[in-house]
Protein backbone atom coordinates (compact mmCIF):
# COMPACT_ATOMS: atom_id res chain seq x y z
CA UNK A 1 86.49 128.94 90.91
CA UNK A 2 89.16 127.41 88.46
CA UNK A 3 92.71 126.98 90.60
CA UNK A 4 95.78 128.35 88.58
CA UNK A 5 96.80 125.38 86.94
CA UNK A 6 100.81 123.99 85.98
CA UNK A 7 102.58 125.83 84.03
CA UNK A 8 104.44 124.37 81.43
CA UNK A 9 107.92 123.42 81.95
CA UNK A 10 107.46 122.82 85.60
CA UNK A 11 109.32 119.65 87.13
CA UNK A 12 107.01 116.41 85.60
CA UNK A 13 104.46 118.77 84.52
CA UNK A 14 102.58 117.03 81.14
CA UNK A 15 101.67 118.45 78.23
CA UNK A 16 98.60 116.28 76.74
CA UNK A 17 97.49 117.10 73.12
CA UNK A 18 94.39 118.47 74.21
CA UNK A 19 96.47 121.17 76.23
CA UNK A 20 95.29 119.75 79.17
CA UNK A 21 98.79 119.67 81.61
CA UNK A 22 98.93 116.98 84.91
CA UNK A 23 101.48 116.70 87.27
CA UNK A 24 104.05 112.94 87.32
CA UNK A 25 106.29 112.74 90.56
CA UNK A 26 107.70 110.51 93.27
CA UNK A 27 106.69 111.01 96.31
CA UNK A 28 110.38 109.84 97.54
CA UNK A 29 111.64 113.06 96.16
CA UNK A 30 110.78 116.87 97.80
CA UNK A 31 107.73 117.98 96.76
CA UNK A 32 108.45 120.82 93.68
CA UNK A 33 107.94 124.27 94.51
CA UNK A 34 104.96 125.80 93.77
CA UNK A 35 101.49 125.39 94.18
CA UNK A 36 100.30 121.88 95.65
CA UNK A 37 98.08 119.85 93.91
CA UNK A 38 94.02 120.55 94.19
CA UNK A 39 93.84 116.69 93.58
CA UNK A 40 96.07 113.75 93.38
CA UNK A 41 96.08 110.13 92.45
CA UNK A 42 98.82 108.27 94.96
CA UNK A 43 99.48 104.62 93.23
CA UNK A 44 100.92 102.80 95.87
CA UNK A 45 101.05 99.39 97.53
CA UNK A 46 99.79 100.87 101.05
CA UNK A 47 97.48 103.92 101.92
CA UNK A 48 98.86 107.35 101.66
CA UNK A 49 99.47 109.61 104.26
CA UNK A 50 96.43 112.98 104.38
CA UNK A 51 97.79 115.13 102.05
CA UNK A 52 95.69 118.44 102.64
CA UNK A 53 93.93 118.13 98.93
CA UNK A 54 91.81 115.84 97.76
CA UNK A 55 92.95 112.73 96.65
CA UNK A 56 92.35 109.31 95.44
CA UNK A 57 94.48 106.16 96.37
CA UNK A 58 95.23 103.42 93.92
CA UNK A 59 96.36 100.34 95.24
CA UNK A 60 99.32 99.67 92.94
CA UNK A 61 102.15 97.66 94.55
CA UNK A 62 105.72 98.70 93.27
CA UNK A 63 106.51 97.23 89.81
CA UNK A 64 102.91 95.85 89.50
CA UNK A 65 99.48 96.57 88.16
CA UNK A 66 96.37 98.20 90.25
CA UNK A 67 95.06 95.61 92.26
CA UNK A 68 91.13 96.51 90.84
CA UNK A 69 91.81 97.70 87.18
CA UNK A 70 88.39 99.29 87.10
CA UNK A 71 88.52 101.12 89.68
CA UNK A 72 91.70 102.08 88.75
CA UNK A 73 90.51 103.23 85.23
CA UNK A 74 87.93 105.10 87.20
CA UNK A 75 90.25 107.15 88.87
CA UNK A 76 92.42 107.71 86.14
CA UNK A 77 88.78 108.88 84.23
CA UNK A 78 88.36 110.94 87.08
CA UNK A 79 91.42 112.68 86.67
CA UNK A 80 91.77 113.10 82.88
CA UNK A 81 88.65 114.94 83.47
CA UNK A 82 89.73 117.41 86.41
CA UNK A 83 92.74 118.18 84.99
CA UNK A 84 90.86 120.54 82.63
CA UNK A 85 90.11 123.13 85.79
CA UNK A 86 92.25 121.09 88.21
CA UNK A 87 95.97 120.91 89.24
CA UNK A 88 95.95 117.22 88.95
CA UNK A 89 99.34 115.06 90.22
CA UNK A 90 99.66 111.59 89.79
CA UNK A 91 102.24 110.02 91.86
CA UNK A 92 104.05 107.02 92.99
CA UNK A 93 107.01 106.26 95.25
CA UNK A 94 109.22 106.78 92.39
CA UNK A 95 107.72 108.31 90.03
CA UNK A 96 108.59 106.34 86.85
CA UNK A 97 107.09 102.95 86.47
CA UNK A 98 103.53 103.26 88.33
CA UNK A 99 103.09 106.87 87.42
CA UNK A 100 104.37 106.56 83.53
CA UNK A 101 102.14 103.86 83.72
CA UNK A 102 99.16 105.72 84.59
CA UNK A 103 100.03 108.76 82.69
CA UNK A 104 100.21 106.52 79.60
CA UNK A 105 96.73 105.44 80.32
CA UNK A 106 95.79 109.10 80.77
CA UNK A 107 96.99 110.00 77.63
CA UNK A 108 95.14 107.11 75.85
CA UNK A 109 91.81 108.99 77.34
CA UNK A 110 93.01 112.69 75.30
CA UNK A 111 93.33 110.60 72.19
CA UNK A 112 97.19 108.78 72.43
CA UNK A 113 96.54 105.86 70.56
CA UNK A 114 96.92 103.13 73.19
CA UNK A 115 99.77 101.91 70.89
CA UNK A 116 102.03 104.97 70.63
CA UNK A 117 101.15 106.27 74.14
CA UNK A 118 104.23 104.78 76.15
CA UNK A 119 106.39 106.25 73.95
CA UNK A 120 104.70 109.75 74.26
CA UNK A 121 105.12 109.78 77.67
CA UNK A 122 108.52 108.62 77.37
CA UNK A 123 109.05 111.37 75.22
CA UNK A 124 107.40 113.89 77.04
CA UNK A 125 107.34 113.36 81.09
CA UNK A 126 110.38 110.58 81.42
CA UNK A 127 112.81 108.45 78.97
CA UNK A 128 112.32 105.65 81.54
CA UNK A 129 108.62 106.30 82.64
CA UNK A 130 106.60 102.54 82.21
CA UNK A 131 109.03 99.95 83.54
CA UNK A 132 108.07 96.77 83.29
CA UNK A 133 106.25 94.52 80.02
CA UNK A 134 102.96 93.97 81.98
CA UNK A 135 103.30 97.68 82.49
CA UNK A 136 103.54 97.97 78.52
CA UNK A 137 100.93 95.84 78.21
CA UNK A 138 98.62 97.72 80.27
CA UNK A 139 98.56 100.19 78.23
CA UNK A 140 98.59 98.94 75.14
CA UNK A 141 94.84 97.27 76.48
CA UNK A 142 93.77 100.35 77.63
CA UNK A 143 90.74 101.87 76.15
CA UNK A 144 88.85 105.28 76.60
């Protein structure tokens, strides 16, 4: 069964060009309103707390990069891929650097050019989303 999925619009909901829409918050902040996730990538320096959906954690330290790239690419795959029937969040404590970050690298997967894809997520989730260079470089090397 395919769960309703965001609607446009909705706080840090993302358009990608394939249509495909994901979720960027921080988990500091109160959860929207609305339907919870049905899976969600936490990138954060410790483990997460249960959520009550499925979820992967990301070991991602605050102003950082994931501590195991590949299996950080792996999740990111992972979600690209379930946010076609999925409501798929990605979130970090605030929801800027480490989550612009990965939604940048998300993006890349629907066909961002790696080059232009900070700036379409700046554009499109957060002006400040992806804080830091090695952030911006991160990106920039990612590949599909």
């Amino acid at each position: 069964m395919t769960a309703q999925l965001w609607q446009p619009g909705e706080a840090g909901v993302l358009r990608l060009p394939s249509g495909r829409l994901l979720r960027g918050r921080g988990l500091r902040e109160p959860m929207p309103s609305g339907h919870p996730p049905t899976f969600g990538v936490y990138l954060l320096g410790t483990a997460p707390p249960e959520f009550g959906w499925e979820s992967r954690w990301i070991r991602w330290p605050d102003f950082r990069l994931p501590a195991d790239p590949s299996y950080g690419r792996k999740v990111l795959i992972e979600a690209w891929e379930r946010s076609e029937s999925d409501r798929v969040e990605i979130a970090c404590g605030g929801g800027r650097g480490r989550t612009g970050t990965a939604l940048a690298c998300v993006a890349v997967l629907d066909g961002v050019p790696a080059a232009e894809a900070v700036a379409f997520v700046r554009e499109h989730y957060h002006p400040r989303a992806v804080e830091t260079p090695w952030q911006k470089r991160f990106v920039r090397a990612f590949r599909p």
